[in-house]
Structure formats: structure tokens, C-alpha cells
C-alpha atoms as a PDB file:
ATOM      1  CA  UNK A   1      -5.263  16.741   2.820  1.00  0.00           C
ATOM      2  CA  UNK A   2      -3.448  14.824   0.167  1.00  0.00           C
ATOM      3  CA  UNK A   3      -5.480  12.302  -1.951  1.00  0.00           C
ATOM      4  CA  UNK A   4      -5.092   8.903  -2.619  1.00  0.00           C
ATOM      5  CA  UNK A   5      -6.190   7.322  -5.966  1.00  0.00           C
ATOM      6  CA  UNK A   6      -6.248   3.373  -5.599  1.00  0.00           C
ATOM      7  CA  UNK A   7      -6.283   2.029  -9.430  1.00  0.00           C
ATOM      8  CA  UNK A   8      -9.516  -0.555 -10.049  1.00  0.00           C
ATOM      9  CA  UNK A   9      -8.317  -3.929  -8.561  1.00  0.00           C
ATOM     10  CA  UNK A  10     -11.372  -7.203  -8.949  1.00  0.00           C
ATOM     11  CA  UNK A  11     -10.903  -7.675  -5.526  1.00  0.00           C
ATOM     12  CA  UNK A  12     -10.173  -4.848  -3.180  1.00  0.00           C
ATOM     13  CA  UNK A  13     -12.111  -1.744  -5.125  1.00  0.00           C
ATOM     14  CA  UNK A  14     -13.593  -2.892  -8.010  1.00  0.00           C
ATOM     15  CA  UNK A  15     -13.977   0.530  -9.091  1.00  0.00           C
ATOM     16  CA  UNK A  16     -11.328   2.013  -7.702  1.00  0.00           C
ATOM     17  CA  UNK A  17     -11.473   4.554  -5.577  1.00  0.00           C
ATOM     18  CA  UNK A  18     -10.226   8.265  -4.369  1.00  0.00           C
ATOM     19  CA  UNK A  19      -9.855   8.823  -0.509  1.00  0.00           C
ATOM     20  CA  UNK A  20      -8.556  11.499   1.300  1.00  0.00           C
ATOM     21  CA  UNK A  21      -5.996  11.093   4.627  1.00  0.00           C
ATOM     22  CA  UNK A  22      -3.827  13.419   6.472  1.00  0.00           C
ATOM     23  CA  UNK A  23      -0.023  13.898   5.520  1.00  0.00           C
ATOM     24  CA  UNK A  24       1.334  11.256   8.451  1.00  0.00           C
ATOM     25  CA  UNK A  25      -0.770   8.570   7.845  1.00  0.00           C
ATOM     26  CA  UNK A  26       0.439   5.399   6.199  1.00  0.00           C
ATOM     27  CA  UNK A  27      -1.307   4.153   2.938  1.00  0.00           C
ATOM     28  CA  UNK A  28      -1.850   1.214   4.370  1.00  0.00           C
ATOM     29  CA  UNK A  29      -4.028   2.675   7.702  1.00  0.00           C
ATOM     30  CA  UNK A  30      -5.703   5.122   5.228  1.00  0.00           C
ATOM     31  CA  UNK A  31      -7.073   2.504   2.496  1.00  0.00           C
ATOM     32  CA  UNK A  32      -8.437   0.296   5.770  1.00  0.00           C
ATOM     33  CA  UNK A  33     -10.015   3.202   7.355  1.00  0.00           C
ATOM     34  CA  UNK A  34     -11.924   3.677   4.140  1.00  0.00           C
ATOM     35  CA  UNK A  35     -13.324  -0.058   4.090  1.00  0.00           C
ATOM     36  CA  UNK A  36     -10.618  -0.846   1.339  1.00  0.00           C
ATOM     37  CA  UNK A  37      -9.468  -4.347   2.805  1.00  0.00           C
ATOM     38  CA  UNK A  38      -5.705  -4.689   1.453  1.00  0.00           C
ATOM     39  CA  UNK A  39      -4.072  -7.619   3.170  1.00  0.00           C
ATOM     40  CA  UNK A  40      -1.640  -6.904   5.933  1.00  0.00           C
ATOM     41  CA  UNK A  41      -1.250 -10.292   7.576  1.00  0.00           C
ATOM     42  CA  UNK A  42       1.421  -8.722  10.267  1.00  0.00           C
ATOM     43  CA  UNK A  43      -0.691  -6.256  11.400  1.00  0.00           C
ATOM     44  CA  UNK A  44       1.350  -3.486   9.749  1.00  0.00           C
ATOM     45  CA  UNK A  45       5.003  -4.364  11.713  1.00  0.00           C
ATOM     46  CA  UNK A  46       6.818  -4.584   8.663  1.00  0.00           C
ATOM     47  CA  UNK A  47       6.847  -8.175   8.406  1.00  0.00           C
ATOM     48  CA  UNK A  48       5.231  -9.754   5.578  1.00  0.00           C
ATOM     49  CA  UNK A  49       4.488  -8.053   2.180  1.00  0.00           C
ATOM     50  CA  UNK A  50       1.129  -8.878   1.753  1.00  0.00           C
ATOM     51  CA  UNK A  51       0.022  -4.811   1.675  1.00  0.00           C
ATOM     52  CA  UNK A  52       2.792  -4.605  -1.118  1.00  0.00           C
ATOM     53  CA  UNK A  53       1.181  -1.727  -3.839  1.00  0.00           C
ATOM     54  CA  UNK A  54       3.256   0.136  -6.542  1.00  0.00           C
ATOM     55  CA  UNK A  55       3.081   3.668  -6.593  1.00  0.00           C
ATOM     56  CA  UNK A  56       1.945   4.875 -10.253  1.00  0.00           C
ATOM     57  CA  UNK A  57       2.162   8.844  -8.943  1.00  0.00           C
ATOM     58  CA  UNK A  58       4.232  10.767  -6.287  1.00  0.00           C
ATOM     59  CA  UNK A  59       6.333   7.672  -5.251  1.00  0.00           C
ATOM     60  CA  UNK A  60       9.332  10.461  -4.292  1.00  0.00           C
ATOM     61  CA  UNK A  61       6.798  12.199  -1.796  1.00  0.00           C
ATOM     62  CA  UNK A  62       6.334   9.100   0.299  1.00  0.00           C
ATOM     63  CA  UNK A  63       8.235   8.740   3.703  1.00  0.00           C
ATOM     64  CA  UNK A  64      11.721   7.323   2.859  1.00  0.00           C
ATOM     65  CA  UNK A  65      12.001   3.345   2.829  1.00  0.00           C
ATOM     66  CA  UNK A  66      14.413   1.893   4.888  1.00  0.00           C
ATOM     67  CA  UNK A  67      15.841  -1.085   5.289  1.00  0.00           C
ATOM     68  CA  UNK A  68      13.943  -3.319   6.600  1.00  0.00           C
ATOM     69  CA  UNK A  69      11.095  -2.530   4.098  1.00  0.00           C
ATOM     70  CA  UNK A  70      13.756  -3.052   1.287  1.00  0.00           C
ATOM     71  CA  UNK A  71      14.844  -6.267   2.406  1.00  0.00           C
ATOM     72  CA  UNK A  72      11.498  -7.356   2.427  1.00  0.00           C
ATOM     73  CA  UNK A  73      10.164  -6.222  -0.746  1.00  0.00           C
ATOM     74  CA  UNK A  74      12.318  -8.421  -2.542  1.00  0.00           C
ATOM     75  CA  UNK A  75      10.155 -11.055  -1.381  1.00  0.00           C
ATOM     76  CA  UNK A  76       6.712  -9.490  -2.875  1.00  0.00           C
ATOM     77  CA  UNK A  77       5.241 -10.897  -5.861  1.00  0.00           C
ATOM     78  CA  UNK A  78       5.128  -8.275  -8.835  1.00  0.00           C
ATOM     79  CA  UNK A  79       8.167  -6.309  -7.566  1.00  0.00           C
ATOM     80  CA  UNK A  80       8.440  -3.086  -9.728  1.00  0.00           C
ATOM     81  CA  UNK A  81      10.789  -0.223  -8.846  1.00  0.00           C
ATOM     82  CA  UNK A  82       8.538   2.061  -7.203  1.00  0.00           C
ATOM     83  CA  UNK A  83       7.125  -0.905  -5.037  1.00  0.00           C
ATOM     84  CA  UNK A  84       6.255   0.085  -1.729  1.00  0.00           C
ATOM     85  CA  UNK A  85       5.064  -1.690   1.764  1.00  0.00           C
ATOM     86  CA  UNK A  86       1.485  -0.129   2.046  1.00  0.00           C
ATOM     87  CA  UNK A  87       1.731   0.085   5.742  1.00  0.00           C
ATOM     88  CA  UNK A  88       6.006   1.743   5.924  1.00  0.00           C
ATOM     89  CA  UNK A  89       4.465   4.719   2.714  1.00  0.00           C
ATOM     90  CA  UNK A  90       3.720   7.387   4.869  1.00  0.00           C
ATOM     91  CA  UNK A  91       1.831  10.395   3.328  1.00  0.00           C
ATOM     92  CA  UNK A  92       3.371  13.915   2.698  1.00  0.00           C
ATOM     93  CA  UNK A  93       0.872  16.871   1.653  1.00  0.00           C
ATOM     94  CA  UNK A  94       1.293  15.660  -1.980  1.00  0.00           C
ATOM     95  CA  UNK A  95      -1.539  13.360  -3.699  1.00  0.00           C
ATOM     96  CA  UNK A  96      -0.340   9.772  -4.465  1.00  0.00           C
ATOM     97  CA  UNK A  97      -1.747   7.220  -7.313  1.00  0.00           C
ATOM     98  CA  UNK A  98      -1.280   3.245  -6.309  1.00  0.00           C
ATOM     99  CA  UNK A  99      -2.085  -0.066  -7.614  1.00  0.00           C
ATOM    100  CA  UNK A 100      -2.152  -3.195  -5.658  1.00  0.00           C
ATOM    101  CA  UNK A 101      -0.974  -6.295  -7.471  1.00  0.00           C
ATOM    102  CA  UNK A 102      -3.322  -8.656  -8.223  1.00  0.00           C
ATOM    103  CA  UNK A 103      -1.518 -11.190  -6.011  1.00  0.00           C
ATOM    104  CA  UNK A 104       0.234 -11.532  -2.851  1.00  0.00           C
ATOM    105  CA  UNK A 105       2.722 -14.497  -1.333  1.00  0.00           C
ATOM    106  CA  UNK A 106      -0.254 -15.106   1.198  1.00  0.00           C
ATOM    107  CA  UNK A 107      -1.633 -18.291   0.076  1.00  0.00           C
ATOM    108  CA  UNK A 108      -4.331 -17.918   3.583  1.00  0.00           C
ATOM    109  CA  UNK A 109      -6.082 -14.507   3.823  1.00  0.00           C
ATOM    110  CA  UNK A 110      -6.961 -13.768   7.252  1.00  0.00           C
ATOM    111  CA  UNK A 111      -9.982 -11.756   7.663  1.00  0.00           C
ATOM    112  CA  UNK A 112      -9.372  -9.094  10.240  1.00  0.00           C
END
């Protein structure tokens, strides 16, 4: 099972952290599933960007964007070229490295 490395961030892991999810899965459903509590104010439907992350390592194994998801991401705050929508990145069998910015254009969280 590929691994996921999520870079320290004062909010979501302090410490960061290193989970493990099978090739399929989107980062977005793997980081909740492991009580890591990124935003996703649409419910993952590839409608907002508040589970926006940027993909430090193995951005070119990820699912390919389309779209939708880059129409969107010009919207996210901290746009970098290897920006992703959390909940669109699905896994391969390679390990990935993220960060998630420290903000998001949600000025409400929702606690879900």
C-alpha cells in the first residue's frame, strides 16, 4: 500500500503524519479516515477547494486532473503548480508527500 506523508501543518497534524491507503483511494478520503480533518466543505464533489494540498513528492503518480478540478484550482489560495484537489488525487501504488496550505477561501469551517 502506498504511503502518504502529510507535512506538519498547526492545525490539521501538528506533527505531521505518515498513513497508509490503498492505490484507488483519494487523498482526501484517506487523510479523513485517519482522523486528519482537512476541510472539504462540498463533501468531496469537486466543488469548492477547500481540501486544496500541494504535492511535494510523486505529484505525476496521482490520477490525472481534469477539467473541472483545473478550473477550480485557480480559485484556491496558495496555488502552486503541483496543486491538487485532495478529494479528485487518487492514489497509484507509488508513495506521495503533501502539504496543505495554511489557508483556505472558506471563511466558515463546517465541522462534519
Amino acid at each position: 500500500m502506498p504511503i502518504i506523508r502529510i507535512l506538519p501543518h498547526p492545525e490539521y497534524c501538528p506533527q505531521g503524519a505518515e498513513i497508509e491507503a490503498p492505490a484507488g483511494t483519494s487523498l482526501c478520503e484517506a487523510m479523513l479516515e485517519h482522523d486528519i480533518e482537512i476541510e472539504h466543505a462540498c463533501e468531496m464533489s469537486c466543488a469548492c477547494t477547500t481540501c486544496h494540498v500541494v504535492v511535494r513528492e510523486g505529484f505525476a503518480s496521482l490520477g490525472e486532473m481534469d477539467e473541472s478540478e483545473e478550473d477550480l484550482l485557480d480559485r484556491a489560495w496558495g496555488l502552486e503548480p503541483t496543486s491538487r484537489l485532495s478529494c479528485q488525487a487518487i492514489l497509484s501504488n507509488q508513495d506521495v508527500t503533501v502539504e496543505i496550505p495554511k489557508y483556505s477561501i472558506n471563511h466558515a469551517k463546517e465541522k462534519h
